[in-house]
Protein backbone atom coordinates (compact mmCIF):
# COMPACT_ATOMS: atom_id res chain seq x y z
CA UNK A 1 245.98 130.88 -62.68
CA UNK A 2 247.46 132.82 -65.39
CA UNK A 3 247.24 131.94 -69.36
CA UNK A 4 251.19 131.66 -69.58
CA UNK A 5 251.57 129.85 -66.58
CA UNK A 6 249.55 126.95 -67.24
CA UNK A 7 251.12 126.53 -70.66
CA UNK A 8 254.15 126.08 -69.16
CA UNK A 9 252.82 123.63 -67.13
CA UNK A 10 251.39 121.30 -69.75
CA UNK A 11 254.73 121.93 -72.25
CA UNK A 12 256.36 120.27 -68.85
CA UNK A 13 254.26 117.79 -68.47
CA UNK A 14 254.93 117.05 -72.31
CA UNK A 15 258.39 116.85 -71.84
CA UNK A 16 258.04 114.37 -69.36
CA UNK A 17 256.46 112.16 -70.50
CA UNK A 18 258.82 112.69 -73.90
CA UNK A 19 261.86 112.07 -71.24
CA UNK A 20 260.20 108.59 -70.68
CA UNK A 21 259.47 107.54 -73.84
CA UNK A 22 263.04 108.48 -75.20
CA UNK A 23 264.61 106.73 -71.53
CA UNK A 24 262.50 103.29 -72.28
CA UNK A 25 262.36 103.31 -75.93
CA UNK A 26 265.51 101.72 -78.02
CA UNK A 27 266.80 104.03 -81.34
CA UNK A 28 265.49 102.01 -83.71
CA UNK A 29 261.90 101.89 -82.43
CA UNK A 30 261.76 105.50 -81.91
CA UNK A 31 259.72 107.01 -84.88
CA UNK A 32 261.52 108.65 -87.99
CA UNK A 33 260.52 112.20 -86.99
CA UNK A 34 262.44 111.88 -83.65
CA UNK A 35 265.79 112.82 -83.08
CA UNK A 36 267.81 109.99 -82.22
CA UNK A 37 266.02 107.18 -84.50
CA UNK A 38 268.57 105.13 -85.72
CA UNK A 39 267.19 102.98 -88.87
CA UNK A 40 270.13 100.63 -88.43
CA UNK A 41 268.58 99.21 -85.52
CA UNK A 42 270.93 99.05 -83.08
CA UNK A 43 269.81 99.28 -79.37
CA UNK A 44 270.96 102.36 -78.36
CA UNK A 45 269.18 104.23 -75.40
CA UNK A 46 269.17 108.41 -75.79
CA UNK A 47 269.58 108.79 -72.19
CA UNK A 48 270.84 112.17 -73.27
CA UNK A 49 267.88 113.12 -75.26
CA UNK A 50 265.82 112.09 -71.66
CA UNK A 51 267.72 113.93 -69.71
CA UNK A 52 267.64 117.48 -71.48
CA UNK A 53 263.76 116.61 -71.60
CA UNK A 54 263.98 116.13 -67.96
CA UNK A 55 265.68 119.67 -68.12
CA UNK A 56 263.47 121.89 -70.23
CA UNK A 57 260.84 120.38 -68.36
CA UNK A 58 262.02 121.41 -65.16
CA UNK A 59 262.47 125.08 -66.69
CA UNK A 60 259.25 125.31 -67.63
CA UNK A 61 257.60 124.10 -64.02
CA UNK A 62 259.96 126.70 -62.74
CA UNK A 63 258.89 129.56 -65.16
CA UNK A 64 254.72 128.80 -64.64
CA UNK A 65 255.11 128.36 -60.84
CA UNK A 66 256.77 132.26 -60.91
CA UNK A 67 254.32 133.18 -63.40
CA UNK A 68 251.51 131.75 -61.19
CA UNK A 69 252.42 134.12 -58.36
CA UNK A 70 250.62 137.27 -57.89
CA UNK A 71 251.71 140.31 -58.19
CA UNK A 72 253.06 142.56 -55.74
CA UNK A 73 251.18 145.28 -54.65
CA UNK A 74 253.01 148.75 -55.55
């Protein structure tokens, strides 16, 4: 399997699992670094931060799977 492909591959698994954490995880628990913490503490789910994880993962199964492909012969 190509370099590029299966770096794709683990950045989607990554993002998975980041769509999970942000889908379970309240604002205010979510550490400071992470978009969507909200210090104030109210329990507010990013279900939108999830599901553009959910997304950009998806793009990047799509991109190593077509990377993964051999090439046509000329």
């Amino acid at each position: 399997m190509k370099p590029l492909a299966v770096v794709a591959i683990v950045l989607g698994v990554i993002c998975l699992a980041l769509a999970v954490f942000y889908w379970v995880t309240p604002a205010a628990s979510l550490p400071g670094f992470m978009p969507g913490h909200d210090a104030a503490g109210t329990a507010i789910y990013h279900h939108k931060h999830a599901y553009a994880a959910i997304v950009v993962a998806l793009a990047l199964f799509a991109f190593g799977w077509f990377q993964s492909k051999p090439k046509a012969a000329a």
